[in-house]
N, C-alpha and C. Protein backbone atom coordinates (compact mmCIF):
# COMPACT_ATOMS: atom_id res chain seq x y z
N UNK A 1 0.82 -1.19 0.00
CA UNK A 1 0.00 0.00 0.00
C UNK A 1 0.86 1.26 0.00
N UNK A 2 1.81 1.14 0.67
CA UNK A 2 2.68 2.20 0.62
C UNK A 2 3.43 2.76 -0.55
N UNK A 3 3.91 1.22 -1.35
CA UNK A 3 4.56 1.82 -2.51
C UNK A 3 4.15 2.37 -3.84
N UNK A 4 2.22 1.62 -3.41
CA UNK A 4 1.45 1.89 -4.61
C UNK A 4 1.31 3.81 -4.07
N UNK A 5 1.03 3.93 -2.98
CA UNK A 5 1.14 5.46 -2.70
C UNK A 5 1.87 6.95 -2.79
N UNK A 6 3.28 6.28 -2.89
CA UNK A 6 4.62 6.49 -3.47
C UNK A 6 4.12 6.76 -4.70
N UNK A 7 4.26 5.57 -5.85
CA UNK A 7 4.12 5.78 -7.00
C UNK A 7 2.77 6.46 -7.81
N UNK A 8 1.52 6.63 -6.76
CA UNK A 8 0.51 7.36 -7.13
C UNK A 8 1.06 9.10 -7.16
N UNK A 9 1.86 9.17 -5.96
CA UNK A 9 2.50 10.83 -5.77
C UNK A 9 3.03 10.95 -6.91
N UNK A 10 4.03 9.86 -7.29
CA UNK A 10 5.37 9.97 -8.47
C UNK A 10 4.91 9.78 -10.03
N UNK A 11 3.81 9.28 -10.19
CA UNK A 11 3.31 9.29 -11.63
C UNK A 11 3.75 10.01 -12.41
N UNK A 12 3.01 11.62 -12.07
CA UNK A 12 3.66 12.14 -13.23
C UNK A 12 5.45 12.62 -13.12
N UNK A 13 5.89 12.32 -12.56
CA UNK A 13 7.41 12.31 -12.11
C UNK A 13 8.35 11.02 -12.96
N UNK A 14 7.20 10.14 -12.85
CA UNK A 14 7.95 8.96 -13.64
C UNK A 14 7.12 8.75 -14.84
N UNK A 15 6.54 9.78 -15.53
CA UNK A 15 5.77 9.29 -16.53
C UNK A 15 4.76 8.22 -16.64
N UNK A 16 3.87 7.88 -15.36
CA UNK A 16 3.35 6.68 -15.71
C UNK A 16 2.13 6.94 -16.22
N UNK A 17 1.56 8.03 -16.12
CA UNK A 17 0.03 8.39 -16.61
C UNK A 17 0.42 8.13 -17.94
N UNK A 18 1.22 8.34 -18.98
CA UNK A 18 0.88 8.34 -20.18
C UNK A 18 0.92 6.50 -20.94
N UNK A 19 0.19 6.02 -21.48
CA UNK A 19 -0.02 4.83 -22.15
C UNK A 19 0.78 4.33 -23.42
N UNK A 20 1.55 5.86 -24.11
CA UNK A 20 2.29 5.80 -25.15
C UNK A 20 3.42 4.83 -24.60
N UNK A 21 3.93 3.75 -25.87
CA UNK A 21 5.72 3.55 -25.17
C UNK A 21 6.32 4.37 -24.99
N UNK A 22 7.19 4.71 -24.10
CA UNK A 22 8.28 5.46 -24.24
C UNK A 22 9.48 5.00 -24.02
N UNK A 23 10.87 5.60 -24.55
CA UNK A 23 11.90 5.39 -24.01
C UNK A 23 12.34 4.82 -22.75
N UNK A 24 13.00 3.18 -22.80
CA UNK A 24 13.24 2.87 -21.03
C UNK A 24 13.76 3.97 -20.36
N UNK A 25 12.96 3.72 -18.71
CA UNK A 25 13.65 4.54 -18.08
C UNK A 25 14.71 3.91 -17.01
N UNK A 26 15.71 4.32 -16.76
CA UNK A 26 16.91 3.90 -15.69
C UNK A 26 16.47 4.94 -14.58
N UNK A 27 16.21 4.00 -13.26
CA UNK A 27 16.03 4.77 -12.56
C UNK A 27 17.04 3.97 -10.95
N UNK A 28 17.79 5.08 -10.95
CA UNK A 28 19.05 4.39 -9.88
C UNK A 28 18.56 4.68 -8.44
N UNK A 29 18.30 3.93 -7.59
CA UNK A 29 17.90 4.16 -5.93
C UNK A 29 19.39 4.27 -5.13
N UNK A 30 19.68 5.04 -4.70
CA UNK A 30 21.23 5.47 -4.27
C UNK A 30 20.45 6.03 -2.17
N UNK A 31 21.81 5.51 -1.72
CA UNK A 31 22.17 5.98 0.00
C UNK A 31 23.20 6.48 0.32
N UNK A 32 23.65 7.29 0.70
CA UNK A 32 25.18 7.84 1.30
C UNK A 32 25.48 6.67 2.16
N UNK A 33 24.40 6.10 3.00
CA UNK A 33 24.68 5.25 3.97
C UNK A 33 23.75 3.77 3.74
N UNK A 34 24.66 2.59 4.52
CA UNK A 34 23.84 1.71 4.62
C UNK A 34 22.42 1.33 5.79
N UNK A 35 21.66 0.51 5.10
CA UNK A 35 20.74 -0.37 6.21
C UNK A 35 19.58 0.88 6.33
N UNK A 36 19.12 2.05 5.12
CA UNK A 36 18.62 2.92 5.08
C UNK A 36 16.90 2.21 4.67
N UNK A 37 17.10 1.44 4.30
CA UNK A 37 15.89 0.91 3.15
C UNK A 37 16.07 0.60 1.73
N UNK A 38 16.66 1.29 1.01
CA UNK A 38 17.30 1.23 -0.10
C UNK A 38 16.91 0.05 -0.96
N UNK A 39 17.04 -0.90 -0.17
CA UNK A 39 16.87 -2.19 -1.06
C UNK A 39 15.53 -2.72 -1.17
N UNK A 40 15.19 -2.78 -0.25
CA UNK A 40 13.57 -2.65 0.05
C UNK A 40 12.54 -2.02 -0.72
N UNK A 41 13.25 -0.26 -0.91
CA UNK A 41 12.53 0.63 -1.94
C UNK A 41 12.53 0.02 -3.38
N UNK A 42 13.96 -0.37 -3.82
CA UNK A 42 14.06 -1.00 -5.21
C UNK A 42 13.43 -1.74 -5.68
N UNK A 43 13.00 -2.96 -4.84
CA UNK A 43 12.59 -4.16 -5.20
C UNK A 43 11.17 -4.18 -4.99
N UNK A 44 10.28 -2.85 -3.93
CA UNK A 44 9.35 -2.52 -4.10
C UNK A 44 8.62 -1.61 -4.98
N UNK A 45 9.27 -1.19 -5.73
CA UNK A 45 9.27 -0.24 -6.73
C UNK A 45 9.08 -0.79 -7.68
N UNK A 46 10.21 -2.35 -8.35
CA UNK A 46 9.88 -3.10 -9.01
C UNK A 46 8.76 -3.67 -8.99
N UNK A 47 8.24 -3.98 -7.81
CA UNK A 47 7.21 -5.05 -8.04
C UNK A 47 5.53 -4.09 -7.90
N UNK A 48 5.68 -2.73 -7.78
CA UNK A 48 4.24 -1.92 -8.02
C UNK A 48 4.20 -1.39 -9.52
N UNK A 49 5.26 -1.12 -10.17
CA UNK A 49 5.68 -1.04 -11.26
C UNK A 49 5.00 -2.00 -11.86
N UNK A 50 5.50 -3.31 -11.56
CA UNK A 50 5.08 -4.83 -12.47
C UNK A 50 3.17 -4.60 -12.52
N UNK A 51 3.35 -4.36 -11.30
CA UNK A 51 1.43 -4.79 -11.08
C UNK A 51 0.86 -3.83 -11.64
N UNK A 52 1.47 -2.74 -12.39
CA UNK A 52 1.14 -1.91 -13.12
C UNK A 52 1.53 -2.18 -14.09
N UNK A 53 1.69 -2.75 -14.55
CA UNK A 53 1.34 -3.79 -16.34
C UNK A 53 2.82 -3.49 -17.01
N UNK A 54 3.56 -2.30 -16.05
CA UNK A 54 5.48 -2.06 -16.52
C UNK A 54 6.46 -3.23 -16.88
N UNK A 55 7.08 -3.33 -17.65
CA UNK A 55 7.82 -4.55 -17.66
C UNK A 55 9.68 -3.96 -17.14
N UNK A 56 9.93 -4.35 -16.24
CA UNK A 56 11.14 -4.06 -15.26
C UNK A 56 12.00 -4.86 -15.05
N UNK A 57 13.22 -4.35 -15.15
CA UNK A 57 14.54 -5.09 -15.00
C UNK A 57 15.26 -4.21 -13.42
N UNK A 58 15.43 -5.39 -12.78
CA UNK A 58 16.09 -4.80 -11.34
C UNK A 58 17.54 -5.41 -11.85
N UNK A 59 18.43 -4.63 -11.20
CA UNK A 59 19.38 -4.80 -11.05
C UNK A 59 20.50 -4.41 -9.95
N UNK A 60 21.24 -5.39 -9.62
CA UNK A 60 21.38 -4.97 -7.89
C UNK A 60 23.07 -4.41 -8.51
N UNK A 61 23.07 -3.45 -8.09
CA UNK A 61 24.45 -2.76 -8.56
C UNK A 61 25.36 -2.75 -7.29
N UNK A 62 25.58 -3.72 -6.48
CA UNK A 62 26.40 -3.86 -5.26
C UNK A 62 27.72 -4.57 -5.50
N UNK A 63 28.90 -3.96 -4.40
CA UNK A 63 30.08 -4.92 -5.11
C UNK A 63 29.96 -6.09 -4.04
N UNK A 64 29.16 -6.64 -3.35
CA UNK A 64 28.81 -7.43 -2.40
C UNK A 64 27.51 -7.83 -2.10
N UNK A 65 26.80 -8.48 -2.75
CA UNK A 65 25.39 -8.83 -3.05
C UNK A 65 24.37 -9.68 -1.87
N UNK A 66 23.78 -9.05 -1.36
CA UNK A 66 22.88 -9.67 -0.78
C UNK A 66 21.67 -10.02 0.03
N UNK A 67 21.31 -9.54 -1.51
CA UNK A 67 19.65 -8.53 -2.12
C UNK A 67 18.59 -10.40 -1.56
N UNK A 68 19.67 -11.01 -2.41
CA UNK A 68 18.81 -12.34 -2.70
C UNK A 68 17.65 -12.86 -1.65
N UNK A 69 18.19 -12.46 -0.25
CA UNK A 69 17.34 -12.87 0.63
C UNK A 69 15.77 -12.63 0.78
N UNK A 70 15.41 -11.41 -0.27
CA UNK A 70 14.07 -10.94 -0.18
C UNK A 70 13.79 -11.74 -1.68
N UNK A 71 14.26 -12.31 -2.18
CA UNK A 71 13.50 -12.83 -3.33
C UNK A 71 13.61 -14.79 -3.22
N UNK A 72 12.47 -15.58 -3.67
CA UNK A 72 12.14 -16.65 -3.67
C UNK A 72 13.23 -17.48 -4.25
N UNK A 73 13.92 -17.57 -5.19
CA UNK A 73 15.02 -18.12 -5.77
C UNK A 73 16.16 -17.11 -5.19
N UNK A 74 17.01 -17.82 -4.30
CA UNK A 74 18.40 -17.63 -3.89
C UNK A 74 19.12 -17.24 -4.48
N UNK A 75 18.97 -18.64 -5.52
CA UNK A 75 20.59 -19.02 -6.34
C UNK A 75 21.26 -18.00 -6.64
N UNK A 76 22.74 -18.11 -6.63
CA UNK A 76 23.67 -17.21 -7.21
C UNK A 76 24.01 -18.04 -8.72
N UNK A 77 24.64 -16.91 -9.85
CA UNK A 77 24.87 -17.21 -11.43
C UNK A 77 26.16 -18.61 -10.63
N UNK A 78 26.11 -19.72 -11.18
CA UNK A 78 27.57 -20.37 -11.07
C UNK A 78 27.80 -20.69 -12.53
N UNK A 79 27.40 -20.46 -13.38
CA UNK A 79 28.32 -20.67 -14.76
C UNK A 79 29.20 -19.53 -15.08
N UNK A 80 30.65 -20.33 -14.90
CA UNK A 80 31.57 -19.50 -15.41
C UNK A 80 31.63 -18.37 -16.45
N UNK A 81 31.09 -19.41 -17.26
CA UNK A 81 30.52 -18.78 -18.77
C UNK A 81 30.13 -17.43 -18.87
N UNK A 82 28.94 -17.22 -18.12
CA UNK A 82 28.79 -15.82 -17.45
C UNK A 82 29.63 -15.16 -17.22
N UNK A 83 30.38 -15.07 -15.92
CA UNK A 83 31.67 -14.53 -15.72
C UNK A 83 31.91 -14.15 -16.90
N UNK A 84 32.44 -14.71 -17.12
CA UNK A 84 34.23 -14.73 -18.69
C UNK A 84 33.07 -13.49 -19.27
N UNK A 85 31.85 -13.68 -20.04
CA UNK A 85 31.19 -12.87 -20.62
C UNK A 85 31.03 -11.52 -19.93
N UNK A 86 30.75 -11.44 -18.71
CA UNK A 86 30.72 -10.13 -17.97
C UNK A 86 31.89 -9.92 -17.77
N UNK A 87 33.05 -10.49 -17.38
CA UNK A 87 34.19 -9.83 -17.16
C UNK A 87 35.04 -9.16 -18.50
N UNK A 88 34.34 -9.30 -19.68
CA UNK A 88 34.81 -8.92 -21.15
C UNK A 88 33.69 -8.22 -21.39
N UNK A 89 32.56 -7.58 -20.76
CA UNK A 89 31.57 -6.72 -21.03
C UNK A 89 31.70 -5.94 -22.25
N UNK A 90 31.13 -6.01 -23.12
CA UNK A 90 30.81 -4.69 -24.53
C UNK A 90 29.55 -3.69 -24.35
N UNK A 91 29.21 -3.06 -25.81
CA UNK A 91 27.92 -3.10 -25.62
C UNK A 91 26.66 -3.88 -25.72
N UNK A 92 26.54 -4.73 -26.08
CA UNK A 92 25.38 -6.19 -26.46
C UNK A 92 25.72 -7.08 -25.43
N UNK A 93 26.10 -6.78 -24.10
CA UNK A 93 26.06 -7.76 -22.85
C UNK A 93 25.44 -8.22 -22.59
N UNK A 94 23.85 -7.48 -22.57
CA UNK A 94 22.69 -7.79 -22.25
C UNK A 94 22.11 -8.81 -23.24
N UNK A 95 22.31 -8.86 -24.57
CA UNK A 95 21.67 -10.19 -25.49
C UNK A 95 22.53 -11.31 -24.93
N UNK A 96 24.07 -11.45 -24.11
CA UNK A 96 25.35 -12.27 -24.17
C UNK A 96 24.79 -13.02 -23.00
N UNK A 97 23.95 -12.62 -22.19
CA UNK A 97 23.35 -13.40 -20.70
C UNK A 97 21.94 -13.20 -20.35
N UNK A 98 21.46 -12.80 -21.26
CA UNK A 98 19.59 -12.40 -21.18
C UNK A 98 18.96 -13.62 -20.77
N UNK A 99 19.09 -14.67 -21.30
CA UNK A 99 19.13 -15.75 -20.75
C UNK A 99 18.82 -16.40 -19.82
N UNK A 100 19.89 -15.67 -18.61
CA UNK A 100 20.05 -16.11 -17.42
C UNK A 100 19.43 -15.12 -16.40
N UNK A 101 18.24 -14.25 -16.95
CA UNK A 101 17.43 -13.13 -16.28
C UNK A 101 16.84 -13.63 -15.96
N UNK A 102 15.63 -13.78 -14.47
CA UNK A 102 14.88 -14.80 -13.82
C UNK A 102 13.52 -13.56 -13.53
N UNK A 103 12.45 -13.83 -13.77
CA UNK A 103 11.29 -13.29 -12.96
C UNK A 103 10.68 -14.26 -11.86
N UNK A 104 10.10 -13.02 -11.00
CA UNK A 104 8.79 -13.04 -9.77
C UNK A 104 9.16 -11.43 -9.99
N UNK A 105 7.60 -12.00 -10.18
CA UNK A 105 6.36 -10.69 -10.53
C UNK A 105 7.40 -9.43 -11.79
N UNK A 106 8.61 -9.18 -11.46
CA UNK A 106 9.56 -8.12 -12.40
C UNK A 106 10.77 -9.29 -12.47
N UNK A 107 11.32 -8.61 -13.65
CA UNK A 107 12.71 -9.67 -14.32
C UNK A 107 13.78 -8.90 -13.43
N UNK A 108 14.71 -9.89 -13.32
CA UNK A 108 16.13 -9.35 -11.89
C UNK A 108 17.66 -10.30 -12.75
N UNK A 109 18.27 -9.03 -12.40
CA UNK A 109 20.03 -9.87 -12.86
C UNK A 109 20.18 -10.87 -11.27
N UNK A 110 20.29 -12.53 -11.44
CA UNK A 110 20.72 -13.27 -10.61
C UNK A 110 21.55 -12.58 -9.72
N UNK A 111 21.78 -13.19 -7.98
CA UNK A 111 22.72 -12.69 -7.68
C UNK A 111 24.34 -12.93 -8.24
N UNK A 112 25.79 -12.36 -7.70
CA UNK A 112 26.88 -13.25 -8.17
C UNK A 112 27.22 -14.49 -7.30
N UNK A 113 27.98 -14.76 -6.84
CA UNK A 113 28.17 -15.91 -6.23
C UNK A 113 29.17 -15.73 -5.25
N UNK A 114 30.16 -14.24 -5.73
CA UNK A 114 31.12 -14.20 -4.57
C UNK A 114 31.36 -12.53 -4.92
N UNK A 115 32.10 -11.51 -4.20
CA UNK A 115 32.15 -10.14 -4.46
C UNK A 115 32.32 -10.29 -6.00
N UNK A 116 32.09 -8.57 -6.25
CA UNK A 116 33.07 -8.77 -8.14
C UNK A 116 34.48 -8.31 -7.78
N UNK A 117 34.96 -8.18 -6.78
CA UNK A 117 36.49 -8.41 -7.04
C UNK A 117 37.12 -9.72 -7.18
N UNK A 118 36.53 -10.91 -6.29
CA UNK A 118 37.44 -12.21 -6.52
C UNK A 118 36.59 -12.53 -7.44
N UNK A 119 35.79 -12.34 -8.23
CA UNK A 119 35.40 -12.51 -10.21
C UNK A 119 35.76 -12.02 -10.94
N UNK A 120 37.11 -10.91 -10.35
CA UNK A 120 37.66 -10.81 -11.28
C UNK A 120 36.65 -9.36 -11.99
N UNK A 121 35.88 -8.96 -12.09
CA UNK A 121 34.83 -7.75 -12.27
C UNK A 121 34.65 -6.41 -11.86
N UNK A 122 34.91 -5.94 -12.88
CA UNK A 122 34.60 -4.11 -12.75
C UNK A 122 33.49 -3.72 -12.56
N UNK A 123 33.45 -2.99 -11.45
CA UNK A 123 32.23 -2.41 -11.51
C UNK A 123 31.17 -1.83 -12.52
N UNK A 124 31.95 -1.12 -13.56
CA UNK A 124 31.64 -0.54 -14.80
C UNK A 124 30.48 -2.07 -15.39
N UNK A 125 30.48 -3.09 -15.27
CA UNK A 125 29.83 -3.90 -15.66
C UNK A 125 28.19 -3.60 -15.40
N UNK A 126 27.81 -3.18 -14.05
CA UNK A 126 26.69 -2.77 -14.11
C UNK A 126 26.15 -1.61 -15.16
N UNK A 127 27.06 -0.36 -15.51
CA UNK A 127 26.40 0.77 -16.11
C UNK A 127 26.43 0.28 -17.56
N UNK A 128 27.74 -0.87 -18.07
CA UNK A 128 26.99 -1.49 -19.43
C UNK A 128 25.92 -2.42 -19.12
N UNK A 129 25.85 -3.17 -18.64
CA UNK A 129 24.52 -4.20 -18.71
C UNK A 129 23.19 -3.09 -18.74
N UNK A 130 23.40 -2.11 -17.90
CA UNK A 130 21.98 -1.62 -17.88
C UNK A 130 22.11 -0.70 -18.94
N UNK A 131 23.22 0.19 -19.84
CA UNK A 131 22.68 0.52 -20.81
C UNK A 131 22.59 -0.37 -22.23
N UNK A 132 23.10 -2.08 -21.77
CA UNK A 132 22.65 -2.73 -22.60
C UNK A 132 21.34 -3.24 -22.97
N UNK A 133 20.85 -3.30 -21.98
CA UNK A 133 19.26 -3.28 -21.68
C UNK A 133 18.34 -2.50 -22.05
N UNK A 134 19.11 -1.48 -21.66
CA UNK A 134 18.08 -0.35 -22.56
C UNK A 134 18.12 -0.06 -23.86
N UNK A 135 19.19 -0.48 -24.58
CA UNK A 135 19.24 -0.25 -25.63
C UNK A 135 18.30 -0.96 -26.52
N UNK A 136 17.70 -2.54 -25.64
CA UNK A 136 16.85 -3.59 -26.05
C UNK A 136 15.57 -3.20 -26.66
N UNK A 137 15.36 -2.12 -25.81
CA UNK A 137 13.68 -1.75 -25.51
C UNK A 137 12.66 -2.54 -25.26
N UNK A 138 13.09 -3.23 -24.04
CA UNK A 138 12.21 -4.90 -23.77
C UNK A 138 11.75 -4.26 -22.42
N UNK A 139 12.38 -3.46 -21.69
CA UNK A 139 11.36 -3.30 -20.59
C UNK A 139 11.14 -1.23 -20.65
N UNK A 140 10.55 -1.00 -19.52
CA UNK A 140 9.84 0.45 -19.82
C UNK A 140 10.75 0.93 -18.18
N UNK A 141 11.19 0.35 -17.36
CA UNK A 141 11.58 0.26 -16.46
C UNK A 141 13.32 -0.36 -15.99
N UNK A 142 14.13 -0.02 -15.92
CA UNK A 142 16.11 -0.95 -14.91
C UNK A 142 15.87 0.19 -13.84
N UNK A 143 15.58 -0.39 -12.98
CA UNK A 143 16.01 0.01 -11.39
C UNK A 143 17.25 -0.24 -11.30
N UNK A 144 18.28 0.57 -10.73
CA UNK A 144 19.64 0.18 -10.43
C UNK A 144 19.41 0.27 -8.60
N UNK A 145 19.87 -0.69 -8.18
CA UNK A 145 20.25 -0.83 -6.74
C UNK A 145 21.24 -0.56 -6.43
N UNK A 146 21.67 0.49 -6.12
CA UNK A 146 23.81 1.41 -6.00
C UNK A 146 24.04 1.02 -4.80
N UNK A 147 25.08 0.20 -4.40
CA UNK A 147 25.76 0.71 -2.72
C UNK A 147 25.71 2.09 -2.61
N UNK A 148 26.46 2.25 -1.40
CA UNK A 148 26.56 3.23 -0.90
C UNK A 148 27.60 4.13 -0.71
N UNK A 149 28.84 3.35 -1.10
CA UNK A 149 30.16 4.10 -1.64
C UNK A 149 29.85 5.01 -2.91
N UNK A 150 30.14 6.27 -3.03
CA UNK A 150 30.17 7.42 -3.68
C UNK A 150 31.75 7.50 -4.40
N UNK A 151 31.68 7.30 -5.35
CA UNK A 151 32.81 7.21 -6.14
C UNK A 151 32.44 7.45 -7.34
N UNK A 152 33.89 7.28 -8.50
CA UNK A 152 34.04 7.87 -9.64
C UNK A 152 32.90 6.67 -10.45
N UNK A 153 32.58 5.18 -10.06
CA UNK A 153 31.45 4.38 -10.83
C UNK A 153 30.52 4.94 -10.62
N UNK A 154 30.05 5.43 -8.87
CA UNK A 154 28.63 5.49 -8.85
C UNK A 154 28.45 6.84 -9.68
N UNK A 155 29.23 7.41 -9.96
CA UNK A 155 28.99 8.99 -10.55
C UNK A 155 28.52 8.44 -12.08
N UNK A 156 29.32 7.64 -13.00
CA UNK A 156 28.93 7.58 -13.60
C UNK A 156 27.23 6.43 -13.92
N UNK A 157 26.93 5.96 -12.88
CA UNK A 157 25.40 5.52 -13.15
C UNK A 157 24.78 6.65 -12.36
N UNK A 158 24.84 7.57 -12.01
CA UNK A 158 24.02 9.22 -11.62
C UNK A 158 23.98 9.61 -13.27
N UNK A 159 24.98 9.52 -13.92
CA UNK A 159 25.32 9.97 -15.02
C UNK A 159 24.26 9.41 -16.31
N UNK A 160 23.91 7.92 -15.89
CA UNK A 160 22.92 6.94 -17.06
C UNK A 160 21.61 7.30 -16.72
N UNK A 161 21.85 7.91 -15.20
CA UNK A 161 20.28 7.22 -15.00
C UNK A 161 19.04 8.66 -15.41
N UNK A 162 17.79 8.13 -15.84
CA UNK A 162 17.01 9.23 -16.37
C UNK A 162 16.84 9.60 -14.84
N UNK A 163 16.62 8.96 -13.85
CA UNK A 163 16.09 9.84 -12.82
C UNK A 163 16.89 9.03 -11.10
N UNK A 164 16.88 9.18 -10.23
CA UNK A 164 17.50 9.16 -9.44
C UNK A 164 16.85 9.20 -7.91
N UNK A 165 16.81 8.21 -7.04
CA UNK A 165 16.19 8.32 -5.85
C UNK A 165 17.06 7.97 -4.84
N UNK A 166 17.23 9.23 -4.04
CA UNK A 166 17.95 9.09 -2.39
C UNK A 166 17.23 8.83 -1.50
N UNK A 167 17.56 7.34 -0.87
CA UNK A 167 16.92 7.25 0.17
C UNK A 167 17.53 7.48 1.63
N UNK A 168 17.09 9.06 2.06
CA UNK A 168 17.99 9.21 3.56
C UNK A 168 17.68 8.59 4.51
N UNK A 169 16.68 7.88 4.84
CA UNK A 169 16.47 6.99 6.22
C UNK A 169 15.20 6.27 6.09
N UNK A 170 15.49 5.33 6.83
CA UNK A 170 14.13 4.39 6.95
C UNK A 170 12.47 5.04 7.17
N UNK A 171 12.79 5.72 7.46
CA UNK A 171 11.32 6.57 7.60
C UNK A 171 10.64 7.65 6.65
């Protein structure tokens, strides 16, 4: 109820009144700090979005993942294959592992299986996947889920994203 209330305020903020397609939107949920809500907001956002007929790609943009616990399937990606493909990221990443995108209720990038440093993984991997995604035009919606470290990556997904939500505290 809450998030449908949220997104009743934010409509015209996020374009949802209009019925035309439009251009995906990237919309990054960012915290200065942890244990704010943040993750909570994302994945609820995704899923009032969904029930609103949106088709949404979450994506947890953390260098330490572990979103998974609020969603029904656990599993972390274990095919290497993956890896090697994300750790050589282009632009067409997103056709290279689309694949391995899982829905309940909105579509979500699996978790990883271990940080992206011992995978060997740049962070930069999130801001291509999600502007590989968008380039698709398969969903109307990529939530990015940002840690909370403020750095020269997260600047540049401030930089992708059409719009941007700080969440300062649980309340």
């Amino acid at each position: 109820e809450i998030f449908n209330e949220i997104l009743g305020k934010s409509a015209s903020v996020l374009n949802l009144e209009c019925n035309v397609k439009q251009e995906t939107q990237i919309i990054l949920v960012y915290s200065a700090s942890g244990g704010t809500g943040k993750t909570t907001v994302a994945l609820g956002l995704c899923k009032v979005l969904a029930n609103n007929y949106k088709k949404v790609l979450y994506i947890n943009a953390s260098r330490i993942q572990y979103f998974q616990r609020l969603l029904e399937n656990k599993t972390p990606i274990s095919s290497t294959d993956i890896y090697t493909k994300l750790a050589i990221a282009n632009d067409k990443i997103y056709e290279n592992i689309k694949h391995i995108i899982r829905n309940e209720d909105f579509s979500y990038m699996p978790p990883f299986k271990a940080p992206l440093m011992s995978l060997g993984l740049q962070y930069s991997v999130y801001k291509k996947l999600a502007l590989s995604a968008k380039q698709t035009k398969e969903y109307d919606f990529i939530i990015i889920d940002a840690d909370e470290a403020f750095d020269e990556d997260k600047a540049e997904l401030i930089n992708i994203a059409d719009k941007v939500m700080i969440i300062t505290g649980q309340s």
